[in-house]
N, C-alpha and C. Protein backbone atom coordinates (compact mmCIF):
# COMPACT_ATOMS: atom_id res chain seq x y z
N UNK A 1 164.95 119.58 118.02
CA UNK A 1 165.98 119.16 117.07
C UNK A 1 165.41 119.23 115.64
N UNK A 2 166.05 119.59 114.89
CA UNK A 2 165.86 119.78 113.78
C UNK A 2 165.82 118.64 112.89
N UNK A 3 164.68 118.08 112.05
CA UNK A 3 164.65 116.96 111.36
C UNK A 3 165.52 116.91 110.11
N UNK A 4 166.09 115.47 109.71
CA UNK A 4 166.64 115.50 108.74
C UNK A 4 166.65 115.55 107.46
N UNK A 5 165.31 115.47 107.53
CA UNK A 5 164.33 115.84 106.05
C UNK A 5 164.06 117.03 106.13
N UNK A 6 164.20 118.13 106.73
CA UNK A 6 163.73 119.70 106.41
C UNK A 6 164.31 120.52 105.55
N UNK A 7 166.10 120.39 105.11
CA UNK A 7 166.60 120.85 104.15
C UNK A 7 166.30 120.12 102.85
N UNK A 8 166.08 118.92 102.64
CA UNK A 8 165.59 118.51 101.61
C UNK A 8 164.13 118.88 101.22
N UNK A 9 163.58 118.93 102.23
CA UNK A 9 162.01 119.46 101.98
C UNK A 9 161.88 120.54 101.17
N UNK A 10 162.72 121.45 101.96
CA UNK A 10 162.99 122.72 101.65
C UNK A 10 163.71 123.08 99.99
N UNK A 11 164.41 122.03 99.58
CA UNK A 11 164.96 122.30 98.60
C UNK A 11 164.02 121.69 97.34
N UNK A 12 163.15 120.73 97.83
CA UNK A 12 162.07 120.12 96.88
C UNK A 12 160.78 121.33 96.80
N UNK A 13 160.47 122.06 97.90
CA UNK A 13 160.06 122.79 97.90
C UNK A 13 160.23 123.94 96.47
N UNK A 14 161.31 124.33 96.73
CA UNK A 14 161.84 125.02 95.69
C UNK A 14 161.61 124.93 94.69
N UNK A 15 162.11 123.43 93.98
CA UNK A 15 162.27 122.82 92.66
C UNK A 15 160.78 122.97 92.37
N UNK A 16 159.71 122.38 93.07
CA UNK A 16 158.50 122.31 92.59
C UNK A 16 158.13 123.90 92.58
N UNK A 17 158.41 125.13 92.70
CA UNK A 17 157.83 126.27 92.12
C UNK A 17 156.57 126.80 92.43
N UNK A 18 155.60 127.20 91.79
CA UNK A 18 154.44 127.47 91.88
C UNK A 18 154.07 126.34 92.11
N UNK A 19 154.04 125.27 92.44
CA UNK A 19 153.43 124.52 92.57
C UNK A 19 153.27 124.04 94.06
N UNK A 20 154.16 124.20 94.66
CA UNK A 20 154.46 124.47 96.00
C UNK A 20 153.74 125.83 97.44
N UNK A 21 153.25 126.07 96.25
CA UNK A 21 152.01 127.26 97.16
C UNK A 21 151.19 127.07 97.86
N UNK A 22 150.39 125.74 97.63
CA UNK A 22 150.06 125.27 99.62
C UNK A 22 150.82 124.96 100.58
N UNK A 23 151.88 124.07 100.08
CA UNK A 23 152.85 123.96 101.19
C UNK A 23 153.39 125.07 101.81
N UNK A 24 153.82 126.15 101.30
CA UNK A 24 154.33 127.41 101.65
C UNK A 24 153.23 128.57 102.23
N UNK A 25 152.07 128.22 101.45
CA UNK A 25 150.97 129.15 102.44
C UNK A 25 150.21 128.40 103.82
N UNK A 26 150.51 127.31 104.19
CA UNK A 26 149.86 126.79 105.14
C UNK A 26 150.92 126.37 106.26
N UNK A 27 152.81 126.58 105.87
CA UNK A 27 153.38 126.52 106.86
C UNK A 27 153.78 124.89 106.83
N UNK A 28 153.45 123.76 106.12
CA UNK A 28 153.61 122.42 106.92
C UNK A 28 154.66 121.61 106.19
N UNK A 29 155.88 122.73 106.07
CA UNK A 29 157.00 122.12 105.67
C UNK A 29 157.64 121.05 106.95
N UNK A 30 157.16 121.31 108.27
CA UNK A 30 157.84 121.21 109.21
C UNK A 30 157.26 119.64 109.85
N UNK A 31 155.94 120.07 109.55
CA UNK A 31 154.71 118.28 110.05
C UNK A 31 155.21 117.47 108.83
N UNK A 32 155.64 117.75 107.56
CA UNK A 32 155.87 116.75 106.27
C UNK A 32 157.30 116.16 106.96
N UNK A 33 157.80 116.88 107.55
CA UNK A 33 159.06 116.36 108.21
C UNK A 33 159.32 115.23 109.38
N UNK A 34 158.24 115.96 109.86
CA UNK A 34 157.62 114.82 111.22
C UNK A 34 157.10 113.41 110.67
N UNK A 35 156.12 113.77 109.51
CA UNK A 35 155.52 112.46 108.99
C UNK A 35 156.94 111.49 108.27
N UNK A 36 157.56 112.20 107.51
CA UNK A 36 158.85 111.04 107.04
C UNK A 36 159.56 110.80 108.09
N UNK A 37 159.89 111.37 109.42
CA UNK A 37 160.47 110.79 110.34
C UNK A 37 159.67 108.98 110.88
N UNK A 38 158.02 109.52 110.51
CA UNK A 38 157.44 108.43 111.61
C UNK A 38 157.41 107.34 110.72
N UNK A 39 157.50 108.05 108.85
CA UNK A 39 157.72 106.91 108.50
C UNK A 39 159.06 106.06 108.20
N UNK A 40 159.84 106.85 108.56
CA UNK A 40 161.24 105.80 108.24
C UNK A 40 161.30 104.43 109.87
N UNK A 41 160.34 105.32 110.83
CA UNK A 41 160.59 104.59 112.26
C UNK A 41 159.46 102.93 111.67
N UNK A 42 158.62 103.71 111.28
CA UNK A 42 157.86 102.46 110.65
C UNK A 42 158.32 101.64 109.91
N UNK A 43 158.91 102.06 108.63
CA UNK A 43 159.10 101.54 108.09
C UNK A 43 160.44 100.16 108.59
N UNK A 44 161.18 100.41 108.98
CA UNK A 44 162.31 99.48 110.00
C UNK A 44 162.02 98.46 110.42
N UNK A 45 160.35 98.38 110.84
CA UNK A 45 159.32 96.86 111.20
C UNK A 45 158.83 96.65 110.26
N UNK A 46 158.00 97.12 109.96
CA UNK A 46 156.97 96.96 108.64
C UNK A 46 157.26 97.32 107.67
N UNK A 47 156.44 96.73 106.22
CA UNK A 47 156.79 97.20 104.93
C UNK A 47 156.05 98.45 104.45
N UNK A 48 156.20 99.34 104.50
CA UNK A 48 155.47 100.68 104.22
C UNK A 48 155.81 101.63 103.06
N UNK A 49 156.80 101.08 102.67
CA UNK A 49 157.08 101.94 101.29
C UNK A 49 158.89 101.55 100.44
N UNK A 50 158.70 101.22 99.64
CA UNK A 50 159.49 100.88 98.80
C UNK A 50 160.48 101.93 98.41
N UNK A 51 160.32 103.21 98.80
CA UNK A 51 161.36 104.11 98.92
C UNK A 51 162.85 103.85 99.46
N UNK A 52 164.01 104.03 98.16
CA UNK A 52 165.20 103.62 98.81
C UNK A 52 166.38 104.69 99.50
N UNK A 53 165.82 106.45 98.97
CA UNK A 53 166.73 107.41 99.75
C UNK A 53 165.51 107.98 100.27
N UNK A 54 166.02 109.06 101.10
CA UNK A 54 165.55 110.34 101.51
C UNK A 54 164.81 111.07 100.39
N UNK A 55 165.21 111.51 99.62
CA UNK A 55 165.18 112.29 98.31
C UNK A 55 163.64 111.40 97.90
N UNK A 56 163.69 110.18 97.39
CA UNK A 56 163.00 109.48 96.84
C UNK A 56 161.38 109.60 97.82
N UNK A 57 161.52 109.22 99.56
CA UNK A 57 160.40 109.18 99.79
C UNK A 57 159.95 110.90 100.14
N UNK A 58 160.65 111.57 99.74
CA UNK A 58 160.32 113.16 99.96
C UNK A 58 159.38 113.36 98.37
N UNK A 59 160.34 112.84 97.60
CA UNK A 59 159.36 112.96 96.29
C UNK A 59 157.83 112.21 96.33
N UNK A 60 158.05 111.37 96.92
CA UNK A 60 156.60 110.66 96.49
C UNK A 60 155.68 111.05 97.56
N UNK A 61 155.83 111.62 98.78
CA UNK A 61 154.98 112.34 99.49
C UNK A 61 154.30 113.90 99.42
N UNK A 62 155.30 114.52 98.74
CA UNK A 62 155.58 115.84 98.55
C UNK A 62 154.63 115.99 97.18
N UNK A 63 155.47 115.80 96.24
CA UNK A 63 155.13 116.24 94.99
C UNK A 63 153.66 116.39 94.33
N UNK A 64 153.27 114.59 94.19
CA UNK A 64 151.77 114.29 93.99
C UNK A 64 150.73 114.97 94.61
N UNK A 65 150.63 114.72 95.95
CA UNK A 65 150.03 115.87 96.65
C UNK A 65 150.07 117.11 96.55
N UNK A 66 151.10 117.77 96.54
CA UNK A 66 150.82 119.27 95.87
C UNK A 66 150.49 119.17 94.38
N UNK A 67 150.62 118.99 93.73
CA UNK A 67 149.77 118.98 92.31
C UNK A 67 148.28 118.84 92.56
N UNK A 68 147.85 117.72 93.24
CA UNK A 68 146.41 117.64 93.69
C UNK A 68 145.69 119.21 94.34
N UNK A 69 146.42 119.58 95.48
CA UNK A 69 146.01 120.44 95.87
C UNK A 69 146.27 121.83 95.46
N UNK A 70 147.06 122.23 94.43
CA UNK A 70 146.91 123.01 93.69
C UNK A 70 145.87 123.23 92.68
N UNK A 71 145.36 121.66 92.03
CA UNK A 71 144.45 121.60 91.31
C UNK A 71 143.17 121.31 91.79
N UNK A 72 142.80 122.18 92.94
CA UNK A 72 141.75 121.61 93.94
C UNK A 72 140.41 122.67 92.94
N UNK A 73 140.63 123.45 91.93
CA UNK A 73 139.28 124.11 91.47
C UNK A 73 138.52 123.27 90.53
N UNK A 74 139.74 121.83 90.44
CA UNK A 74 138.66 121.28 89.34
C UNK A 74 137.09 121.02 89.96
N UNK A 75 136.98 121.05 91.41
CA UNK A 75 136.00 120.69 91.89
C UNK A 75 136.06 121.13 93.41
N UNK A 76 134.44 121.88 93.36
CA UNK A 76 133.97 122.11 94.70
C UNK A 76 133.85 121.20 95.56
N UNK A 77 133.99 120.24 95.58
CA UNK A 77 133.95 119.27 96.46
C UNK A 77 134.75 119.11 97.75
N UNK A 78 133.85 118.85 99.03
CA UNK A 78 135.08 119.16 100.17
C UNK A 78 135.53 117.24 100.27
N UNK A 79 134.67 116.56 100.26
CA UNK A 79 134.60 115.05 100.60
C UNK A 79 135.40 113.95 99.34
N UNK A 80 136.91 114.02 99.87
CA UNK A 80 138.09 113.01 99.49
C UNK A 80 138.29 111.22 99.70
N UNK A 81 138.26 110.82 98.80
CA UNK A 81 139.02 109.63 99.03
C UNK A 81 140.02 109.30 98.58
N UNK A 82 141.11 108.85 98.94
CA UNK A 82 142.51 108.69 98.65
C UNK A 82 142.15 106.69 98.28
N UNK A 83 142.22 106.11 97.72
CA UNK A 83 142.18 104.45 97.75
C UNK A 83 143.65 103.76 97.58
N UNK A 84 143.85 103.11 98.16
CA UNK A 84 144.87 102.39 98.47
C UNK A 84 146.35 103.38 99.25
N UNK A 85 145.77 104.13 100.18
CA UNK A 85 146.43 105.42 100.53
C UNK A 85 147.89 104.62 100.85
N UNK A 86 148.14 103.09 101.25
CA UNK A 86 149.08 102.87 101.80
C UNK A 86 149.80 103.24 102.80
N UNK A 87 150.99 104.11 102.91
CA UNK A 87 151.71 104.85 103.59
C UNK A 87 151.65 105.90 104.01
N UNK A 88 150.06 106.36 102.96
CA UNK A 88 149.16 108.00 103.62
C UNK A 88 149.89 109.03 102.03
N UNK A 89 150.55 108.52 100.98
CA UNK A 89 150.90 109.36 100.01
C UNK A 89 149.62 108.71 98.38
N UNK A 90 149.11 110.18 98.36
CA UNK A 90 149.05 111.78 98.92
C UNK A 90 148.41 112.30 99.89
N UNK A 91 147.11 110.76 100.15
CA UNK A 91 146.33 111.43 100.79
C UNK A 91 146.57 112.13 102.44
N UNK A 92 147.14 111.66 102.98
CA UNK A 92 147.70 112.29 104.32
C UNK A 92 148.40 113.23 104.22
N UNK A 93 149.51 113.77 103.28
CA UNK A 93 149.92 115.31 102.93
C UNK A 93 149.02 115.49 102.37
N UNK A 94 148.07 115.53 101.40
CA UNK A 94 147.06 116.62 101.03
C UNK A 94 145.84 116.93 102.28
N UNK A 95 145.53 115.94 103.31
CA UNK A 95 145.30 116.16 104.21
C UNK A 95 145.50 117.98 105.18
N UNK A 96 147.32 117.78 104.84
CA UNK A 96 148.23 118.64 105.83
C UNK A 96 148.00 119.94 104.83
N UNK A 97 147.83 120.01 104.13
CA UNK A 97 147.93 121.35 102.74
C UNK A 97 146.74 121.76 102.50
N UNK A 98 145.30 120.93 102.49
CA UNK A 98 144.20 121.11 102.56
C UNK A 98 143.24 121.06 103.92
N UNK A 99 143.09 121.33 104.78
CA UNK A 99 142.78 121.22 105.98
C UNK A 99 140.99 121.39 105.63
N UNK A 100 140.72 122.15 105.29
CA UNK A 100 139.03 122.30 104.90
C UNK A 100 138.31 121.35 103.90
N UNK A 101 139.45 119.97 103.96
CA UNK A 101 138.57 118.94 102.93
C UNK A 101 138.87 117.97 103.86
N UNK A 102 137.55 116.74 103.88
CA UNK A 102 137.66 115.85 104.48
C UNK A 102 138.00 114.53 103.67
N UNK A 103 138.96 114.07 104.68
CA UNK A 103 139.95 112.92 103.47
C UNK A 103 139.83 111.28 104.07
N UNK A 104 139.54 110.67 103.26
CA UNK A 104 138.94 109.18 104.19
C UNK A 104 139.98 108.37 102.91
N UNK A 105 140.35 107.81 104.37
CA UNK A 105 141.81 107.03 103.39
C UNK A 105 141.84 105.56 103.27
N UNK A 106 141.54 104.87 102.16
CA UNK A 106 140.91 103.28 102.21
C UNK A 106 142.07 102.55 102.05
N UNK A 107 142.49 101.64 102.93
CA UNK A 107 143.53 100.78 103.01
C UNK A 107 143.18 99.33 103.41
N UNK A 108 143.58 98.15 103.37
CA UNK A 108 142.96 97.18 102.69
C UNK A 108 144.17 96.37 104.17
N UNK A 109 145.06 96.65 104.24
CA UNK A 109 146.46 96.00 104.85
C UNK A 109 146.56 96.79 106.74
N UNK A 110 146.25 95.81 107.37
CA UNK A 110 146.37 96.15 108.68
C UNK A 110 147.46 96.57 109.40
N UNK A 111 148.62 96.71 109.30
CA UNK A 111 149.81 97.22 109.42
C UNK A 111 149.78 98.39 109.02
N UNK A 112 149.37 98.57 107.75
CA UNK A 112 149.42 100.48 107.19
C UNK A 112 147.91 100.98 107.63
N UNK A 113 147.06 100.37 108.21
CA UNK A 113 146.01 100.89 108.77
C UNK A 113 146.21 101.60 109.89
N UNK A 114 147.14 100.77 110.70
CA UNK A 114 147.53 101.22 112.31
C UNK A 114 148.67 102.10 112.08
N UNK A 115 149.43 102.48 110.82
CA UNK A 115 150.61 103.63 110.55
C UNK A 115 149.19 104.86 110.11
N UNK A 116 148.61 104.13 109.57
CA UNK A 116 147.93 105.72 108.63
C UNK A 116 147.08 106.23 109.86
N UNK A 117 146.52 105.72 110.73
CA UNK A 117 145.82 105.95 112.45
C UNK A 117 146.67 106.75 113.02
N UNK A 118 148.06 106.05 113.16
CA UNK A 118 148.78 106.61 114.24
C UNK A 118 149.38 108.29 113.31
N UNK A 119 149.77 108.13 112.37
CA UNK A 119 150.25 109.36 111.73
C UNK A 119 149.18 110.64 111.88
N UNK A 120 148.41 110.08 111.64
CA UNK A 120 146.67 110.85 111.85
C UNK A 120 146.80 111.60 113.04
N UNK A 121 146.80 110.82 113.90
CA UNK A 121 146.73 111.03 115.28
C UNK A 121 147.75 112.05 115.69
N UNK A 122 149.11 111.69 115.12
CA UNK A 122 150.63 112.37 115.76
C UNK A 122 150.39 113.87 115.23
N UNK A 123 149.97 114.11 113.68
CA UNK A 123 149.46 115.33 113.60
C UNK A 123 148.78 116.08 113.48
N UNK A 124 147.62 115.25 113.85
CA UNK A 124 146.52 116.29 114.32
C UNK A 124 145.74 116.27 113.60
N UNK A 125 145.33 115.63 112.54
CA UNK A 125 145.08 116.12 111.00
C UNK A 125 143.59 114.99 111.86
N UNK A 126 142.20 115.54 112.20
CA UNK A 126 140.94 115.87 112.52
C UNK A 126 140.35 115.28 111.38
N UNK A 127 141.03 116.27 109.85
CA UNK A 127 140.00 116.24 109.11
C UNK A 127 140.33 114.64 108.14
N UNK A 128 140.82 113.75 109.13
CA UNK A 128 141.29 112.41 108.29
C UNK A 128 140.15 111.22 108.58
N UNK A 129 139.93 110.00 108.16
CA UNK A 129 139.64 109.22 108.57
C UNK A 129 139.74 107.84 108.13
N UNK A 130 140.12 106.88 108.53
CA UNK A 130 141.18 105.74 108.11
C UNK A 130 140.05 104.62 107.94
N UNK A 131 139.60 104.15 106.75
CA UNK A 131 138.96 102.95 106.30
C UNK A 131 139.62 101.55 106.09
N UNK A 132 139.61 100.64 106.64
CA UNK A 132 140.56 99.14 106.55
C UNK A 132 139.59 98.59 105.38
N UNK A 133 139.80 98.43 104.42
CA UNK A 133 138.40 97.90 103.11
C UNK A 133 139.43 98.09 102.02
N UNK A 134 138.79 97.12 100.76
CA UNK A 134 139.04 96.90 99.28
C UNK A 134 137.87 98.40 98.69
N UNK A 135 138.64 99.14 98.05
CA UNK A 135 137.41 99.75 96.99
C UNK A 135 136.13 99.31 96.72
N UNK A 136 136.09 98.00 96.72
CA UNK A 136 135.25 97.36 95.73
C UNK A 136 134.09 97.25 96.40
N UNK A 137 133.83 97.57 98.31
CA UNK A 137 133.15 96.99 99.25
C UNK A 137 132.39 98.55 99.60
N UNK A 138 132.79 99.90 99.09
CA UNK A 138 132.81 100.68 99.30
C UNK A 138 131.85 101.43 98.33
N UNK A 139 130.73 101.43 99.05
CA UNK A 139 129.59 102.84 98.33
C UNK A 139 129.94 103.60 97.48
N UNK A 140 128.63 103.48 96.26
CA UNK A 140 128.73 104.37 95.09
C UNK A 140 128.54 106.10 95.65
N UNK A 141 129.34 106.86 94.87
CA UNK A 141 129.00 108.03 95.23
C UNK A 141 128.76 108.33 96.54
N UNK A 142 129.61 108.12 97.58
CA UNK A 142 130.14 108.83 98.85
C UNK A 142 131.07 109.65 99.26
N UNK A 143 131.59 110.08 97.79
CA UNK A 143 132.61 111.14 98.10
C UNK A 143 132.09 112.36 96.51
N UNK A 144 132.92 113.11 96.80
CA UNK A 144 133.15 114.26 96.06
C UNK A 144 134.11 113.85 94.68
N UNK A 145 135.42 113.55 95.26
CA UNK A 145 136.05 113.34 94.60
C UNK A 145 136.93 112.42 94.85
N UNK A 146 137.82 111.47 93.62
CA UNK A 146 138.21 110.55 94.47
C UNK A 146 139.81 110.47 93.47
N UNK A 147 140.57 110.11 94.69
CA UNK A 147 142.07 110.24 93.81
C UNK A 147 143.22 108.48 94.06
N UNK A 148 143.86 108.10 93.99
CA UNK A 148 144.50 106.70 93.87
C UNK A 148 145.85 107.07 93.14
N UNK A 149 146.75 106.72 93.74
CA UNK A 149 148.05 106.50 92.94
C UNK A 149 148.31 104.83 93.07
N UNK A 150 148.22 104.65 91.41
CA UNK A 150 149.39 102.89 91.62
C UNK A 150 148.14 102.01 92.48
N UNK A 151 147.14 101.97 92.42
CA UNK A 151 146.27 100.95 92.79
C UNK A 151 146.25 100.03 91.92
N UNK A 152 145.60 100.59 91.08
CA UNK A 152 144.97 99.73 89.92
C UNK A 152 145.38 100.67 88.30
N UNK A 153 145.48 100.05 87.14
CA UNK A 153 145.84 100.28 86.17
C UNK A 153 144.89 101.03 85.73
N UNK A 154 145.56 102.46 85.46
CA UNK A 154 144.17 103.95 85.13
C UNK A 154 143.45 103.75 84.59
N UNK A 155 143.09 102.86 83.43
CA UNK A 155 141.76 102.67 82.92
C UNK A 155 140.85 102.05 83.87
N UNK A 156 141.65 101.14 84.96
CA UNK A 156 140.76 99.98 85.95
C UNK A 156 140.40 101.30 86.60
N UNK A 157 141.20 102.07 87.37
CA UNK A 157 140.94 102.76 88.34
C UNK A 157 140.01 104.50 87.95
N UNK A 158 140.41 105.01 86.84
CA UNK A 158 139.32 105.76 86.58
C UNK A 158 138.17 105.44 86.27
N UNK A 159 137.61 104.22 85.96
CA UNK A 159 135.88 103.79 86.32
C UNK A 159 135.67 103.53 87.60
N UNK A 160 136.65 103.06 88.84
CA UNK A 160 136.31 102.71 89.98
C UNK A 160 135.94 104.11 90.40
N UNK A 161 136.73 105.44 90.21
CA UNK A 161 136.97 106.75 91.02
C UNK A 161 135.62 107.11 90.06
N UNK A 162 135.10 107.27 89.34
CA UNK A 162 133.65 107.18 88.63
C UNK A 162 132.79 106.85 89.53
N UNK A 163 132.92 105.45 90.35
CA UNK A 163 131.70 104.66 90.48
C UNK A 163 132.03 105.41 91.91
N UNK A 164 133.11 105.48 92.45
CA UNK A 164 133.12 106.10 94.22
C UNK A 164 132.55 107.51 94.27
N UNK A 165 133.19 108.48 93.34
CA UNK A 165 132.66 109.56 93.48
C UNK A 165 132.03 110.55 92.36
N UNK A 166 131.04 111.73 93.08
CA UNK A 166 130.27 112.30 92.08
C UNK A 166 130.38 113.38 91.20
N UNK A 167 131.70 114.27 91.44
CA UNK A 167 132.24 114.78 90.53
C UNK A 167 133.33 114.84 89.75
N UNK A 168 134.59 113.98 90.53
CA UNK A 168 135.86 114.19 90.19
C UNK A 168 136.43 113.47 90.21
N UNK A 169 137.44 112.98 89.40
CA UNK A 169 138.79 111.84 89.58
C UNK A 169 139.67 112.23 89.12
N UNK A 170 140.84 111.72 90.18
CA UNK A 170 142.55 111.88 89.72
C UNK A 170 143.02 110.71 89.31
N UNK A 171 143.74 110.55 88.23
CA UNK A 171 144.56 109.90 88.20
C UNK A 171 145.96 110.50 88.21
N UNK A 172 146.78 109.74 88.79
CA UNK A 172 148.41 109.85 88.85
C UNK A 172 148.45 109.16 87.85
N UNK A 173 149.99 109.24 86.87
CA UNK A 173 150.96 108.51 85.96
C UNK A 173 152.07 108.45 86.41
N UNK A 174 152.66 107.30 86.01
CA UNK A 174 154.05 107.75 85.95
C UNK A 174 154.75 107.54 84.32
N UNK A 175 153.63 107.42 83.36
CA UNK A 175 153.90 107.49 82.42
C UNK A 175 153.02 106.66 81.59
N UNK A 176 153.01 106.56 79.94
CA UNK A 176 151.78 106.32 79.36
C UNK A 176 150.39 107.39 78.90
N UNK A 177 149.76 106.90 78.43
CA UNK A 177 148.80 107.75 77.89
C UNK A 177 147.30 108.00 78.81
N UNK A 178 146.76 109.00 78.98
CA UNK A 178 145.75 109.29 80.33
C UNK A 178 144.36 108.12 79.35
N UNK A 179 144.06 107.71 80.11
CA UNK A 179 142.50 106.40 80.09
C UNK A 179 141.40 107.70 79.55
N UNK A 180 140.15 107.21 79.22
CA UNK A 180 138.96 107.76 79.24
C UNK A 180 138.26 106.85 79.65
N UNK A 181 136.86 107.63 79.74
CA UNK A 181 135.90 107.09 80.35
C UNK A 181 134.28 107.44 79.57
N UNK A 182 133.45 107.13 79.26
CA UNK A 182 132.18 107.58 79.18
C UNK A 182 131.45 108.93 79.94
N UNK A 183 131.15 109.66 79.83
CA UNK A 183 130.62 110.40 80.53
C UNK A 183 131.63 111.36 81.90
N UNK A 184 132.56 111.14 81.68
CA UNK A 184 133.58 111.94 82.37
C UNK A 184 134.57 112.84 81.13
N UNK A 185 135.02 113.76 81.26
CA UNK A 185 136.15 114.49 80.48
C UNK A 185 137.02 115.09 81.23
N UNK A 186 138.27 114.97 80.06
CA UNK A 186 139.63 115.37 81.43
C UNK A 186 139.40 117.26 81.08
N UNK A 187 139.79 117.14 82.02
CA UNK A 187 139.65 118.75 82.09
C UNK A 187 140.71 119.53 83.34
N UNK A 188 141.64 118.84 83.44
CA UNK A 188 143.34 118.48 84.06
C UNK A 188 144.70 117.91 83.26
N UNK A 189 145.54 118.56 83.24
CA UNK A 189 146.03 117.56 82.51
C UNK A 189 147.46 118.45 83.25
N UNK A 190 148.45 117.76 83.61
CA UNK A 190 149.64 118.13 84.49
C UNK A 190 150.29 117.56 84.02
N UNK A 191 151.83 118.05 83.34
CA UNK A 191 152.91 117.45 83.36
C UNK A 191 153.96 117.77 84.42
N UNK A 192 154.91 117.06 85.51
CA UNK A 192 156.03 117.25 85.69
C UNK A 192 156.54 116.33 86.55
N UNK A 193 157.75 116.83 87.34
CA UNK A 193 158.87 115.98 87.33
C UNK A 193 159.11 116.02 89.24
N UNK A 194 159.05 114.84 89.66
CA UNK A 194 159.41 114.73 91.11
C UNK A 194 160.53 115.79 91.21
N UNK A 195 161.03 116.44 92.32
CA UNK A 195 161.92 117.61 92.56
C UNK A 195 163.34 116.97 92.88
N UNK A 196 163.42 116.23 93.34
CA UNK A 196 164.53 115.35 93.78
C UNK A 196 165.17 114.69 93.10
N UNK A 197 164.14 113.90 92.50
CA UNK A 197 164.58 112.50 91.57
C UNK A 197 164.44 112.95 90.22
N UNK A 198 163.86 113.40 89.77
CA UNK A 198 163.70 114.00 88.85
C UNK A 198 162.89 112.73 87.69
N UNK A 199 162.30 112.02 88.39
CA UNK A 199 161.09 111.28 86.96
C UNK A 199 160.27 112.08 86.94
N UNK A 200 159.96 111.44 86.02
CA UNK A 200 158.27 112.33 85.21
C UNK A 200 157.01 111.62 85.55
N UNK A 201 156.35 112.84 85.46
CA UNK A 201 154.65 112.50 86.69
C UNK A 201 153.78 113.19 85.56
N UNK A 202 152.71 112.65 85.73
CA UNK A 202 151.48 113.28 85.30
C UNK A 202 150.28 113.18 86.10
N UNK A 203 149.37 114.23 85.93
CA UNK A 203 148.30 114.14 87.12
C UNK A 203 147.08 114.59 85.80
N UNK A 204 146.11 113.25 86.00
CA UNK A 204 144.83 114.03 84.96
C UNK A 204 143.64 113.89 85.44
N UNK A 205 142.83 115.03 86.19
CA UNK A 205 142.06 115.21 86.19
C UNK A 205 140.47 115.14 85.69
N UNK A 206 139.24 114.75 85.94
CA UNK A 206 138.39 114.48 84.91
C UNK A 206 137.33 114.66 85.87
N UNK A 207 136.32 115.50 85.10
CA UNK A 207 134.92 116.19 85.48
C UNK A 207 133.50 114.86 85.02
N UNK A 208 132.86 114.72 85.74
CA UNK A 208 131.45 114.22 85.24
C UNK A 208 131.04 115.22 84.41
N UNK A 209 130.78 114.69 83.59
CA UNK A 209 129.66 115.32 82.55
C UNK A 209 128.55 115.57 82.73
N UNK A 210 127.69 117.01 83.18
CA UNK A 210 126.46 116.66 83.28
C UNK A 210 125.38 116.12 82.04
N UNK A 211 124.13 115.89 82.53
CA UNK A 211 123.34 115.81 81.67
C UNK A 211 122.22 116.08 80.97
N UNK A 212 122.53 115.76 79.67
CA UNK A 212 121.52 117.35 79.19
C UNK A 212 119.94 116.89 78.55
């Protein structure tokens, strides 16, 4: 049976453009479909996402994540952390779009621990692995790169994605001016617009600085 999120997928697909080129070269219009199915079943018990249409939780799974993984040259790095992955957005679709990076998803809330497990599990996605922990409990420099939407306020959270990992940090916006940091420079900088809903997103990227 055909899911009810696949024409919308499909049409967010669209809207997002070039930007949409992992999703479309790796085929997983069809598992992004599966995953909003398991999460609307979840969501019905548990609180898992504040999304109020279709449209809305297609945008916030979809979108962010492909921007990330489009902008995957800011850094060689295969080793991801997603922090406060929640509901698995981005890190569980960038998971599905990036398959050759390993993505360890830190969630703090035992309910979305046992959704972000079981989602893991339903598709296959190997290269995941589900941490129940606060950031804060969590080793300096054990990842590559480290990304967070809506954790913590971007200035809080681009020194944390500093202190977690050794070359790279994302921050998401949903508006406002991108943070700095000491010894990091943005060297990303993304403007655009959920496909559906049509707010405005920004994604900024930022390199360690080596030293000279």
């Amino acid at each position: 049976m055909t899911s009810r999120f696949a024409p919308l997928v499909e049409r967010a697909l669209d809207g997002l453009g070039e930007l949409a080129g992992p999703a479309r070269a790796t085929g997983v219009a069809d598992a992004l479909a599966r995953l909003l199915e398991l999460v609307l079943a979840w969501n019905a018990r548990t609180d898992l996402t504040a999304a109020r249409s279709d449209a809305e939780l297609i945008d916030l799974y979809l979108a962010d994540a492909l921007v990330l993984a489009s902008g995957r040259e800011l850094s060689s790095g295969r080793r991801w952390v997603d922090v406060g992955s929640g509901a698995g957005a981005p890190g569980l679709v960038l998971a599905l779009f990036a398959p050759e990076l390993e993505l360890t998803l830190v969630e703090p809330k035992t309910r979305r621990v046992a959704f972000l497990r079981t989602a893991a599990g339903a598709l296959g996605l190997g290269n995941v692995r589900v941490e129940r922990a606060r950031s804060d409990v969590l080793a300096s420099g054990g990842w590559d790169v480290a990304c967070s939407r809506a954790t913590l306020p971007p200035p809080e959270w681009l020194r944390e994605g500093a202190r977690l990992a050794r070359e790279a940090v994302w921050v998401l916006l949903a508006r406002g001016e991108a943070p700095s940091l000491a010894g990091w420079r943005l060297a990303r900088d993304l403007d655009y617009r959920w496909p559906l809903g049509g707010a405005p997103r920004r994604a900024v990227g930022f390199l360690r600085e080596l030293a000279r």
